[in-house]
ModelCIF file with pLDDT and N, C-alpha, C, O atoms, coordinates in Angstrom:
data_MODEL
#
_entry.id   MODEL 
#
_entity.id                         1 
_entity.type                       polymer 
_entity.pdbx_number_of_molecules   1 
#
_entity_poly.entity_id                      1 
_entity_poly.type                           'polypeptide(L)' 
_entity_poly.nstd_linkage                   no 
_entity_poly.nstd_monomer                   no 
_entity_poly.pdbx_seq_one_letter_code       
;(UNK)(UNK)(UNK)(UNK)(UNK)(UNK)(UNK)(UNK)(UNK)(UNK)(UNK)(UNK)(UNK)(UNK)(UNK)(UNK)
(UNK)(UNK)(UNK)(UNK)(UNK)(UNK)(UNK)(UNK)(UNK)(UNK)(UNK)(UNK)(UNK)(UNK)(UNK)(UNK)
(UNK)(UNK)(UNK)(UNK)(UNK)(UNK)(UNK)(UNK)(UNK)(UNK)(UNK)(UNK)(UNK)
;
_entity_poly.pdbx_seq_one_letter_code_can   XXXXXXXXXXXXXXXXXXXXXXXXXXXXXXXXXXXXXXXXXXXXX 
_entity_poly.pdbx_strand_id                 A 
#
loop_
_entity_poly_seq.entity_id 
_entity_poly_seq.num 
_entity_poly_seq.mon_id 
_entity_poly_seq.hetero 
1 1  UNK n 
1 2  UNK n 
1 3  UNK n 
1 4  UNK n 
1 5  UNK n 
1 6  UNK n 
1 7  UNK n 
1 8  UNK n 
1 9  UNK n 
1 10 UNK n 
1 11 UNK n 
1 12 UNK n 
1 13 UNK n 
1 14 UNK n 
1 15 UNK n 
1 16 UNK n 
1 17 UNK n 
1 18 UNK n 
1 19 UNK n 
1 20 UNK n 
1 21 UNK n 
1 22 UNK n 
1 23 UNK n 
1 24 UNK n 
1 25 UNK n 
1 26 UNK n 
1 27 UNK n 
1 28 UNK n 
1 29 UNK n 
1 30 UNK n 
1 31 UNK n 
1 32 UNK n 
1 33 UNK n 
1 34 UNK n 
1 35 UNK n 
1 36 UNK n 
1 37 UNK n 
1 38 UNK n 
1 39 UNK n 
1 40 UNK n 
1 41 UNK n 
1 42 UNK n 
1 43 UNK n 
1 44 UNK n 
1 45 UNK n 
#
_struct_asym.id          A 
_struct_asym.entity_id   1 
#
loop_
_ma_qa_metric.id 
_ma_qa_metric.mode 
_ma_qa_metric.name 
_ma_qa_metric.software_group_id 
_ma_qa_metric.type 
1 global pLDDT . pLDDT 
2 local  pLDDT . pLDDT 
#
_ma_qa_metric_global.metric_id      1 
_ma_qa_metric_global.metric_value   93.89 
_ma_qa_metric_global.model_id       1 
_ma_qa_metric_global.ordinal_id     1 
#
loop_
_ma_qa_metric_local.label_asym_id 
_ma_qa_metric_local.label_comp_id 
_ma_qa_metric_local.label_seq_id 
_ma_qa_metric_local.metric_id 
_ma_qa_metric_local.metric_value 
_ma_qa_metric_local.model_id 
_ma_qa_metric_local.ordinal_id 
A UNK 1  2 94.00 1 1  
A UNK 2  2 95.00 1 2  
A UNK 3  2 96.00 1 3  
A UNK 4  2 94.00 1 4  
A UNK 5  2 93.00 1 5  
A UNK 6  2 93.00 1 6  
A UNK 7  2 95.00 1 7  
A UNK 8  2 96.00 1 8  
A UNK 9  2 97.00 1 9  
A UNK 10 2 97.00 1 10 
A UNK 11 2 97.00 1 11 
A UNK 12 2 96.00 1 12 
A UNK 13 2 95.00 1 13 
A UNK 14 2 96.00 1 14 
A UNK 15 2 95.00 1 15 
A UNK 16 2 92.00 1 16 
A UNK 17 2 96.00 1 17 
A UNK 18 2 97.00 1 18 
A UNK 19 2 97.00 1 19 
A UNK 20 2 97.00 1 20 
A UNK 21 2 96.00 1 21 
A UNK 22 2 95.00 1 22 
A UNK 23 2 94.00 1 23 
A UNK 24 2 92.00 1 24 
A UNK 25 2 87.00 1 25 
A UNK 26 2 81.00 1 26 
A UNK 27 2 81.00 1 27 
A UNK 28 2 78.00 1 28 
A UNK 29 2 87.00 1 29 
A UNK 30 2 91.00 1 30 
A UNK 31 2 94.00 1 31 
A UNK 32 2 93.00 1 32 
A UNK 33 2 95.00 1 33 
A UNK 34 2 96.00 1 34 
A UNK 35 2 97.00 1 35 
A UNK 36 2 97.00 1 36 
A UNK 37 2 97.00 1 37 
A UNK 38 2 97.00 1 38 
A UNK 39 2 97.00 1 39 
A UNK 40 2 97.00 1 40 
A UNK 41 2 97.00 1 41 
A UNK 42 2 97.00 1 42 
A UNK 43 2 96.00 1 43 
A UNK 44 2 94.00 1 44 
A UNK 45 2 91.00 1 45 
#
loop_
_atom_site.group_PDB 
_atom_site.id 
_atom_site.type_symbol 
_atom_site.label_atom_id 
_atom_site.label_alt_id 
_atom_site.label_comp_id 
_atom_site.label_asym_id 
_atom_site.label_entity_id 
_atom_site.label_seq_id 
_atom_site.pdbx_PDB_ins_code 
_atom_site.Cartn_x 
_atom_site.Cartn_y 
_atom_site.Cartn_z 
_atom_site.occupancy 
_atom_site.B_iso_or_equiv 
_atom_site.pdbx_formal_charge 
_atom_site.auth_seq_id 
_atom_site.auth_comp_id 
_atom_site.auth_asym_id 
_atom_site.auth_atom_id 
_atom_site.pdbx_PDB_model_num 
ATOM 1   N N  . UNK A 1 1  ? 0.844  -1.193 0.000  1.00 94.00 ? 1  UNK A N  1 
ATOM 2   C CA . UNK A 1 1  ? 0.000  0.000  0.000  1.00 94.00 ? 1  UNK A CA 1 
ATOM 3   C C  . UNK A 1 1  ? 0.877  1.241  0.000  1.00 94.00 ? 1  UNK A C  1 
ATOM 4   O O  . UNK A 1 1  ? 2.094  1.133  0.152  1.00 94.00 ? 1  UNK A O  1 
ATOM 5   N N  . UNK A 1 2  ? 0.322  2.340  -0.157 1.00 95.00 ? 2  UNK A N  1 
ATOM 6   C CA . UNK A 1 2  ? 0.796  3.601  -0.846 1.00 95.00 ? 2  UNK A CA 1 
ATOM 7   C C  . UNK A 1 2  ? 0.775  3.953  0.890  1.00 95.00 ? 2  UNK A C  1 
ATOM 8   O O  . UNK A 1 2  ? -0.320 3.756  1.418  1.00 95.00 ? 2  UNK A O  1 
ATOM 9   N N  . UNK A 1 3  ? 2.054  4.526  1.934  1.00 96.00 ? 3  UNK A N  1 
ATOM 10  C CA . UNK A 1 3  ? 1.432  5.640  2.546  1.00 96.00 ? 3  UNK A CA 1 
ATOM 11  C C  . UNK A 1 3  ? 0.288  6.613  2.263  1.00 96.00 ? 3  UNK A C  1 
ATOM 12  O O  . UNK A 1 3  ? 0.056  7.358  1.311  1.00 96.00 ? 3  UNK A O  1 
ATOM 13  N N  . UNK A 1 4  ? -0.684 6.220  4.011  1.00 94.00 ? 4  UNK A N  1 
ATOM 14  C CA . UNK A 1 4  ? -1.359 7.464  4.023  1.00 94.00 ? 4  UNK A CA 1 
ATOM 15  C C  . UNK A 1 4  ? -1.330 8.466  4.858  1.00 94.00 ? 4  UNK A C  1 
ATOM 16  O O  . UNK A 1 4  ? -0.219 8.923  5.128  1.00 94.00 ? 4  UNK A O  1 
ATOM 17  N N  . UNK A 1 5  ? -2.445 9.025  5.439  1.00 93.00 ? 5  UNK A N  1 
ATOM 18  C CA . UNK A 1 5  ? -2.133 10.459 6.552  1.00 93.00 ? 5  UNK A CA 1 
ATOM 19  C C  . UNK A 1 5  ? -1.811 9.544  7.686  1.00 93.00 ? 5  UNK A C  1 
ATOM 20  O O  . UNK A 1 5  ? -2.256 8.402  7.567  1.00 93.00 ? 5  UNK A O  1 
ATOM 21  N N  . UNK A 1 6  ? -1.068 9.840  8.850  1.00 93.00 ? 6  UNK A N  1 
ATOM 22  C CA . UNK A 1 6  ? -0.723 9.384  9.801  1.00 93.00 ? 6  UNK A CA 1 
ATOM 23  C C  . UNK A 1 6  ? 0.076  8.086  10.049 1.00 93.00 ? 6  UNK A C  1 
ATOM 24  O O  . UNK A 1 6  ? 0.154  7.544  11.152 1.00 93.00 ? 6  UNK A O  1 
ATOM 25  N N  . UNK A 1 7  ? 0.858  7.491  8.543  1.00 95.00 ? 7  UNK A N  1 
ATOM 26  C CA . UNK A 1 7  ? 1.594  6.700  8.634  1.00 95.00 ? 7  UNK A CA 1 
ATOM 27  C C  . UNK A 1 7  ? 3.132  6.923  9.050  1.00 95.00 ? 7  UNK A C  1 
ATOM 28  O O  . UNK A 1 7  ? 3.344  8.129  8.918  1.00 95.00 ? 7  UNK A O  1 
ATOM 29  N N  . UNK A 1 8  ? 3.952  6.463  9.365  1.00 96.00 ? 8  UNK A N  1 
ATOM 30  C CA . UNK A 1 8  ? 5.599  6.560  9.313  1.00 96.00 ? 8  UNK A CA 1 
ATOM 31  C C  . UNK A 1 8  ? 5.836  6.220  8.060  1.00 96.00 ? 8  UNK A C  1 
ATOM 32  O O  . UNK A 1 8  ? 4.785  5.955  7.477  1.00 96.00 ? 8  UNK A O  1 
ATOM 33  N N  . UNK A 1 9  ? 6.973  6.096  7.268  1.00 97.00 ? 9  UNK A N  1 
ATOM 34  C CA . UNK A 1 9  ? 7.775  6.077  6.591  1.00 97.00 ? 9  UNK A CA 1 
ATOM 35  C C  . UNK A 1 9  ? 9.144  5.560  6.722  1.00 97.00 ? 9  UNK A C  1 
ATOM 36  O O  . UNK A 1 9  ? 9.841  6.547  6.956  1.00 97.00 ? 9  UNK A O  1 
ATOM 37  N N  . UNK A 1 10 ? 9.853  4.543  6.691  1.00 97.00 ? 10 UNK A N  1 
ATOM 38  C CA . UNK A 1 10 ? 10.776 4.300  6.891  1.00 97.00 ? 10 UNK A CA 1 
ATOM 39  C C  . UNK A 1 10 ? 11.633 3.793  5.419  1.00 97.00 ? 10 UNK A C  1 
ATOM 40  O O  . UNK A 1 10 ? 11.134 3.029  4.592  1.00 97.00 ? 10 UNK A O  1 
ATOM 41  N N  . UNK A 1 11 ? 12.702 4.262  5.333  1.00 97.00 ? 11 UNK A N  1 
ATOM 42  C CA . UNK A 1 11 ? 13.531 3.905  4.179  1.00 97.00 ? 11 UNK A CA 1 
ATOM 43  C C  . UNK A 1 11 ? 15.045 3.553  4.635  1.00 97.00 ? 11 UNK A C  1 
ATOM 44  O O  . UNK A 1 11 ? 16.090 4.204  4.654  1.00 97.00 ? 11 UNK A O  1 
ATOM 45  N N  . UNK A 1 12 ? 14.714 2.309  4.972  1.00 96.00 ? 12 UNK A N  1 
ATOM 46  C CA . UNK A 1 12 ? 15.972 1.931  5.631  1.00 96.00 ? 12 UNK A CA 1 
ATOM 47  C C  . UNK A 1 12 ? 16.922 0.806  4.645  1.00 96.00 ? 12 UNK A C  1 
ATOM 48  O O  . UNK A 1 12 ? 18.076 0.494  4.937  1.00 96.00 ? 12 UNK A O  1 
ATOM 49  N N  . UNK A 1 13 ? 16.633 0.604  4.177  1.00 95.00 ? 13 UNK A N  1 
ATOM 50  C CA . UNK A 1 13 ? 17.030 -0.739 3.033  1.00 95.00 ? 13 UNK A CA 1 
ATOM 51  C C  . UNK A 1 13 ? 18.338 -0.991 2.259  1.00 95.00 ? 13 UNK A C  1 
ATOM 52  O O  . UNK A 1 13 ? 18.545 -0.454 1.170  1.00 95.00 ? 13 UNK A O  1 
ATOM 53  N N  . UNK A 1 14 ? 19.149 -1.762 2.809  1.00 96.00 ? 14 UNK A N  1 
ATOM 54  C CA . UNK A 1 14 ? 20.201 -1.907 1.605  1.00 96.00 ? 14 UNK A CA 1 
ATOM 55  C C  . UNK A 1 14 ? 19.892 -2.201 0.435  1.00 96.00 ? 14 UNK A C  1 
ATOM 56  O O  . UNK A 1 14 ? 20.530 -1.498 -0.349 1.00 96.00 ? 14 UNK A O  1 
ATOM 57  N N  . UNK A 1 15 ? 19.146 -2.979 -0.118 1.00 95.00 ? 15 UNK A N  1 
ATOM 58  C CA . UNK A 1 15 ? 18.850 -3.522 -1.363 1.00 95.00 ? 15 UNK A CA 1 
ATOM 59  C C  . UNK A 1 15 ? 19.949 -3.847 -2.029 1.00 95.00 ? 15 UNK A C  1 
ATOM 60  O O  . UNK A 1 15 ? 20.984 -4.181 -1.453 1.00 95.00 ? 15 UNK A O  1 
ATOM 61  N N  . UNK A 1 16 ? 19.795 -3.761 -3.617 1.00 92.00 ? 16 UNK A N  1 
ATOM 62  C CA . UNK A 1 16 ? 20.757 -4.416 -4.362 1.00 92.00 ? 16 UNK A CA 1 
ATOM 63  C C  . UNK A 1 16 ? 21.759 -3.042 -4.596 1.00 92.00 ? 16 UNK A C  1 
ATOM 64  O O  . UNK A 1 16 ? 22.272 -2.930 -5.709 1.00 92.00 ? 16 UNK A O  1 
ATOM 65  N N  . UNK A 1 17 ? 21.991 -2.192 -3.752 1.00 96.00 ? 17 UNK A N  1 
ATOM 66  C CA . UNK A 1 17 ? 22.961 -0.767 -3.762 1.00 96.00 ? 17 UNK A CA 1 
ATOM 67  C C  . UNK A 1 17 ? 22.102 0.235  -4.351 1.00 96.00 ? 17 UNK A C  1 
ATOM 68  O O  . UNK A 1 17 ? 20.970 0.056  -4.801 1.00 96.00 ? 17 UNK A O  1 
ATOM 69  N N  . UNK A 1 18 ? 22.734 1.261  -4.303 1.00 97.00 ? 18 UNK A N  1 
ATOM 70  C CA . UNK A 1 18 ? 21.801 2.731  -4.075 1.00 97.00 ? 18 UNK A CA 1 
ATOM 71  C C  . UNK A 1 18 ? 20.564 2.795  -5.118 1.00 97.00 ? 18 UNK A C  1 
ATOM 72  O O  . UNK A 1 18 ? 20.176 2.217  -6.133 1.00 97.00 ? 18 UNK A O  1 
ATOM 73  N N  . UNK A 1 19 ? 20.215 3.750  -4.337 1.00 97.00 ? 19 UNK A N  1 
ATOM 74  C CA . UNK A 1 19 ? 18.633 3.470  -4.982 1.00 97.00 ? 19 UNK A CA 1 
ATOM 75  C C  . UNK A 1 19 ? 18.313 5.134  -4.603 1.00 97.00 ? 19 UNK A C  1 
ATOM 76  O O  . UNK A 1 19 ? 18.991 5.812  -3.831 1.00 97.00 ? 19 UNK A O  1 
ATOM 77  N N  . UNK A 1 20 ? 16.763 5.722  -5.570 1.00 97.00 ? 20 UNK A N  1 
ATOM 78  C CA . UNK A 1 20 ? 16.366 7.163  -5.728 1.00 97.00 ? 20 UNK A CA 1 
ATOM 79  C C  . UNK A 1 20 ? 15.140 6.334  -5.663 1.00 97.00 ? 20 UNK A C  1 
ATOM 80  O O  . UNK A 1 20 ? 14.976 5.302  -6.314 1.00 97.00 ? 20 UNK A O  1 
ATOM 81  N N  . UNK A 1 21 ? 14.010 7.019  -4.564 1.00 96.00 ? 21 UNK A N  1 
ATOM 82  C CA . UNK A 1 21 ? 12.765 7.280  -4.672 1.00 96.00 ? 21 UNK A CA 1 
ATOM 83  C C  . UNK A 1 21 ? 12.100 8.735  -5.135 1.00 96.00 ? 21 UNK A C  1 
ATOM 84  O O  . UNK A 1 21 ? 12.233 9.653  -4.325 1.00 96.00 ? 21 UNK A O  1 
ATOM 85  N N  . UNK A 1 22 ? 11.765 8.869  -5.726 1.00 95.00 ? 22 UNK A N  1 
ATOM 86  C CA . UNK A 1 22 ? 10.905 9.981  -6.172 1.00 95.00 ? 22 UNK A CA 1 
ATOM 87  C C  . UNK A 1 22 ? 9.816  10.285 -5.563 1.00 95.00 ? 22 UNK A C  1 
ATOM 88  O O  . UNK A 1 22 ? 8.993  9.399  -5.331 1.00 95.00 ? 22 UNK A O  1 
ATOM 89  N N  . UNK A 1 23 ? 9.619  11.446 -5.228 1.00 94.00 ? 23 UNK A N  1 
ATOM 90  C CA . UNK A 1 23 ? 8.294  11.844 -4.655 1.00 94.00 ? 23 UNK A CA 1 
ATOM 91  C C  . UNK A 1 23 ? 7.362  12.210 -5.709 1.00 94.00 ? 23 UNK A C  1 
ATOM 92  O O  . UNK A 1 23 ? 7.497  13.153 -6.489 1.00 94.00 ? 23 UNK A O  1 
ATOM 93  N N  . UNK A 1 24 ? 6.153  11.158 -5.645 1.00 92.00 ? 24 UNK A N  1 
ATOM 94  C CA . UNK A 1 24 ? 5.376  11.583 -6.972 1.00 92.00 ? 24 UNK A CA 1 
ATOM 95  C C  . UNK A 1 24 ? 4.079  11.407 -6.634 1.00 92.00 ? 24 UNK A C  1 
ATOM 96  O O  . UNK A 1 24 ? 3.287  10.839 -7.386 1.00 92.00 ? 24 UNK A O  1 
ATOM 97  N N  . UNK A 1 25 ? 3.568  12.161 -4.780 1.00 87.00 ? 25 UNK A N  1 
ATOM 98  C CA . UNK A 1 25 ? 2.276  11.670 -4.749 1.00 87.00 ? 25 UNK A CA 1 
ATOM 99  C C  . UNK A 1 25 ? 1.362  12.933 -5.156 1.00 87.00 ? 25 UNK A C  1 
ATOM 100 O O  . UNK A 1 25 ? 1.629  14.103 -4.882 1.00 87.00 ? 25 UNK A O  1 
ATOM 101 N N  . UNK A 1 26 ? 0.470  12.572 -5.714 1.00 81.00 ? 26 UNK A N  1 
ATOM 102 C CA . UNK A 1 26 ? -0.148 13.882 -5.960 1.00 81.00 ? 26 UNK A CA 1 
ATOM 103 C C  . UNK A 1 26 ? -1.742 13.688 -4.880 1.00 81.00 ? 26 UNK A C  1 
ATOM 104 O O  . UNK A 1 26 ? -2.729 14.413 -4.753 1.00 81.00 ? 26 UNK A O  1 
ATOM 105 N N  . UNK A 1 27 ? -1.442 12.667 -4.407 1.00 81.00 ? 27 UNK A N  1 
ATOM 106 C CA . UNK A 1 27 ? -2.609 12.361 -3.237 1.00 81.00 ? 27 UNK A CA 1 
ATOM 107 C C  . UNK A 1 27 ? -2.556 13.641 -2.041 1.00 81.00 ? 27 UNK A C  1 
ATOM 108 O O  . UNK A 1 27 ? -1.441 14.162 -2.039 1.00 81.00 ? 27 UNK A O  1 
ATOM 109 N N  . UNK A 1 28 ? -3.646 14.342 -0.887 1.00 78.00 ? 28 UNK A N  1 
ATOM 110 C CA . UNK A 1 28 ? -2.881 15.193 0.212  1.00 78.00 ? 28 UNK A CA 1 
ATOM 111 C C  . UNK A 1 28 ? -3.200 14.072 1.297  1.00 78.00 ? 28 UNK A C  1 
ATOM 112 O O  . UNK A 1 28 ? -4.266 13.581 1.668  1.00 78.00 ? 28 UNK A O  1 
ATOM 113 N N  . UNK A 1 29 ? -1.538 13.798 1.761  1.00 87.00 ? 29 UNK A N  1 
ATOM 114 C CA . UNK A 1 29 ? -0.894 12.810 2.363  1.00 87.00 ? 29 UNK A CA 1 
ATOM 115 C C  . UNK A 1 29 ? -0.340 13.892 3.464  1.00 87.00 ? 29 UNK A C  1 
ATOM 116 O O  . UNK A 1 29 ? 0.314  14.900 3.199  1.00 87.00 ? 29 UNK A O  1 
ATOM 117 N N  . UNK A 1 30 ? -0.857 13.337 5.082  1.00 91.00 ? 30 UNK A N  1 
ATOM 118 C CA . UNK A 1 30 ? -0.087 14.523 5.736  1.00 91.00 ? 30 UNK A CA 1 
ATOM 119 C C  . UNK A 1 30 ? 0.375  12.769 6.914  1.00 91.00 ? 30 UNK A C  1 
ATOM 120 O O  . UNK A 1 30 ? -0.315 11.999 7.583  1.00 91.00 ? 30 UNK A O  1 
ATOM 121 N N  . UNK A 1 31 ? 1.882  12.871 6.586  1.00 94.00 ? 31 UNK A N  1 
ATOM 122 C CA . UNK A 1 31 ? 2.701  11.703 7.273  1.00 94.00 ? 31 UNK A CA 1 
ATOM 123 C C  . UNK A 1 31 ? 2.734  11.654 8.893  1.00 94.00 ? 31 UNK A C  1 
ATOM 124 O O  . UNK A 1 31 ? 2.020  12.597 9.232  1.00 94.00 ? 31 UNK A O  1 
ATOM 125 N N  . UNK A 1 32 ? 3.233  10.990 10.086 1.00 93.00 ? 32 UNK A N  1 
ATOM 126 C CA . UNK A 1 32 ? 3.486  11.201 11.090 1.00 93.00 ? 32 UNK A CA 1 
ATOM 127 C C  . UNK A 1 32 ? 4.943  11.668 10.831 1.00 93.00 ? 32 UNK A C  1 
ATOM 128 O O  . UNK A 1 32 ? 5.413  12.699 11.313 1.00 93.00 ? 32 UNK A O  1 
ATOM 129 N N  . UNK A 1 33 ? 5.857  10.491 9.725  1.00 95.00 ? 33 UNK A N  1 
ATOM 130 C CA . UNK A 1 33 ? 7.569  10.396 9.997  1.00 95.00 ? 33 UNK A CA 1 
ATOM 131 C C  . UNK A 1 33 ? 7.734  9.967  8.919  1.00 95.00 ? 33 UNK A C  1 
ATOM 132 O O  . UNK A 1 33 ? 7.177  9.048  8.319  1.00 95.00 ? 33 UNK A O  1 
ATOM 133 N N  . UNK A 1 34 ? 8.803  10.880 8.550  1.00 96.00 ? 34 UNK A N  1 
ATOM 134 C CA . UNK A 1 34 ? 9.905  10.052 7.499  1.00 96.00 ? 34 UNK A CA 1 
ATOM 135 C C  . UNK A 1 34 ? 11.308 9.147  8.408  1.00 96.00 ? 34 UNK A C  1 
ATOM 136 O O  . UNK A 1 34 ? 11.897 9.521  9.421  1.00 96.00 ? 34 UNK A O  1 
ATOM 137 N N  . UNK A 1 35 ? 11.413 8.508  7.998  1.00 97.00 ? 35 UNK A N  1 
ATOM 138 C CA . UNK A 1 35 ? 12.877 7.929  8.813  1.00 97.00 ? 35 UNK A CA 1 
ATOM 139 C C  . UNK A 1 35 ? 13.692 7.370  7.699  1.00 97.00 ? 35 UNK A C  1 
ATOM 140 O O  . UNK A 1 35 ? 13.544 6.200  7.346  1.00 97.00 ? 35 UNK A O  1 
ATOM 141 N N  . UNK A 1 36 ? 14.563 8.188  7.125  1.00 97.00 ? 36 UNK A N  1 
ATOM 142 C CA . UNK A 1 36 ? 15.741 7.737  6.611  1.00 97.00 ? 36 UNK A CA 1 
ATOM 143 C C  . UNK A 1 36 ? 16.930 6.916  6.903  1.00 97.00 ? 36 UNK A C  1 
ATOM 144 O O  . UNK A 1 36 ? 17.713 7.826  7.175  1.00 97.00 ? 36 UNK A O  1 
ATOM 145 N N  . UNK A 1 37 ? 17.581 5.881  7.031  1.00 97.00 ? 37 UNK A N  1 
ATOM 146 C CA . UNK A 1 37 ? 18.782 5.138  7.129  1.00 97.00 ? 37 UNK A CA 1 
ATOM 147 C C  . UNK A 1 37 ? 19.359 4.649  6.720  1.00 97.00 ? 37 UNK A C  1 
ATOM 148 O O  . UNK A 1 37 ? 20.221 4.265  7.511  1.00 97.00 ? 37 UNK A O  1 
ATOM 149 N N  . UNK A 1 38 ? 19.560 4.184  5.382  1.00 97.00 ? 38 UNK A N  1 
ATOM 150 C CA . UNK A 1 38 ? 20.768 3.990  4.879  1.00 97.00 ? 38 UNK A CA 1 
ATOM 151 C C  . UNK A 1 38 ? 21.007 4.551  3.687  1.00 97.00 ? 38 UNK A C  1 
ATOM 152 O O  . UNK A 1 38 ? 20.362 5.026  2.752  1.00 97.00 ? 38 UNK A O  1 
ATOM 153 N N  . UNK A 1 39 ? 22.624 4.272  4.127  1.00 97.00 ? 39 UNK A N  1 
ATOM 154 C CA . UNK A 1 39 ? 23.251 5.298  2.763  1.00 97.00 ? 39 UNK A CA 1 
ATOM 155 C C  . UNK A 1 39 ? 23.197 5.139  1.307  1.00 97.00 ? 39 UNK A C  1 
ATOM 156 O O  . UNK A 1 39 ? 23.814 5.903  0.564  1.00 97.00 ? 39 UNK A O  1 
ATOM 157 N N  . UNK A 1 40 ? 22.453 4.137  0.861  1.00 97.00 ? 40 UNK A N  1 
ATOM 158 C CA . UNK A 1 40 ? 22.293 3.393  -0.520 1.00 97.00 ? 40 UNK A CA 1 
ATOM 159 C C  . UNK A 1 40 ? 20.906 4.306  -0.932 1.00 97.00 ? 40 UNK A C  1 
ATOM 160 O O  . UNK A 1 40 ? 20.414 4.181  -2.054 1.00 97.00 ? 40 UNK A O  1 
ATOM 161 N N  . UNK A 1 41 ? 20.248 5.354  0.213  1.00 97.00 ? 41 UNK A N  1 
ATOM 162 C CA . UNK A 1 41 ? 19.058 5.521  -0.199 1.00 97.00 ? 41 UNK A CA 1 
ATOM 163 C C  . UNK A 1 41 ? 18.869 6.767  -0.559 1.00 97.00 ? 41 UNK A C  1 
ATOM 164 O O  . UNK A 1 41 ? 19.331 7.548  0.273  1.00 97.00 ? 41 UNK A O  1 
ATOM 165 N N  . UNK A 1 42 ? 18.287 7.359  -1.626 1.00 97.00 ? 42 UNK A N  1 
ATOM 166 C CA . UNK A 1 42 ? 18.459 8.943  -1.953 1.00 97.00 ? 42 UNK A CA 1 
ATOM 167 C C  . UNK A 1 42 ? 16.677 9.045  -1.977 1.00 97.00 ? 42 UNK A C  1 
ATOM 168 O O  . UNK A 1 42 ? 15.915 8.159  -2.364 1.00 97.00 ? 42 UNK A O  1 
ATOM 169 N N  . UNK A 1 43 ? 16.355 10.224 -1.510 1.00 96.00 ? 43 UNK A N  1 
ATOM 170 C CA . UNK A 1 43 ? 14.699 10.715 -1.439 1.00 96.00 ? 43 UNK A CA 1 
ATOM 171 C C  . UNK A 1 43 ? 14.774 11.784 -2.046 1.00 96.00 ? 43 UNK A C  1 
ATOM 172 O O  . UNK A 1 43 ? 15.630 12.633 -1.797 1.00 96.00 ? 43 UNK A O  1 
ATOM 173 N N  . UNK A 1 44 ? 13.859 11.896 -2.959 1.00 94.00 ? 44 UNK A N  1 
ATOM 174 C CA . UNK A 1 44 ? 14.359 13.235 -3.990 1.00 94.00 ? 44 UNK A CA 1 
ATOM 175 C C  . UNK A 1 44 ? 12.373 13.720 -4.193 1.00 94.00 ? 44 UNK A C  1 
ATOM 176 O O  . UNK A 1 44 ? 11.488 13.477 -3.372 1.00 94.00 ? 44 UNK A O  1 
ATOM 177 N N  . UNK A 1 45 ? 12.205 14.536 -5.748 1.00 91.00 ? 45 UNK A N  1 
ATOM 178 C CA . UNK A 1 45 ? 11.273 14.855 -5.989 1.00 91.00 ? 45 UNK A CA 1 
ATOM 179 C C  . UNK A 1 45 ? 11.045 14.399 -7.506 1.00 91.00 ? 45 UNK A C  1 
ATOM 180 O O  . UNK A 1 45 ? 9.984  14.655 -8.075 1.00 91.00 ? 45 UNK A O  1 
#
């Protein structure tokens, strides 16, 4: 599922090495948390 209002967010993941999520919600999404952690992970727009 897609985050919705009052979810966390966590992007913690090594995966298969770095990785870009794009922010592309055009939903109005109002989050509790983003939580970023690892360095393979870029959050962009």
């Amino acid at each position: 599922v897609i985050p919705v209002s009052g979810d966390t967010v966590v992007i913690d993941q090594t995966l298969g090495g770095p990785y870009t999520i794009s922010y592309n919600n055009a939903a109005a999404t109002t989050l509790q948390a983003v939580v970023l952690g690892n360095a393979n992970a870029t959050l962009t727009f």
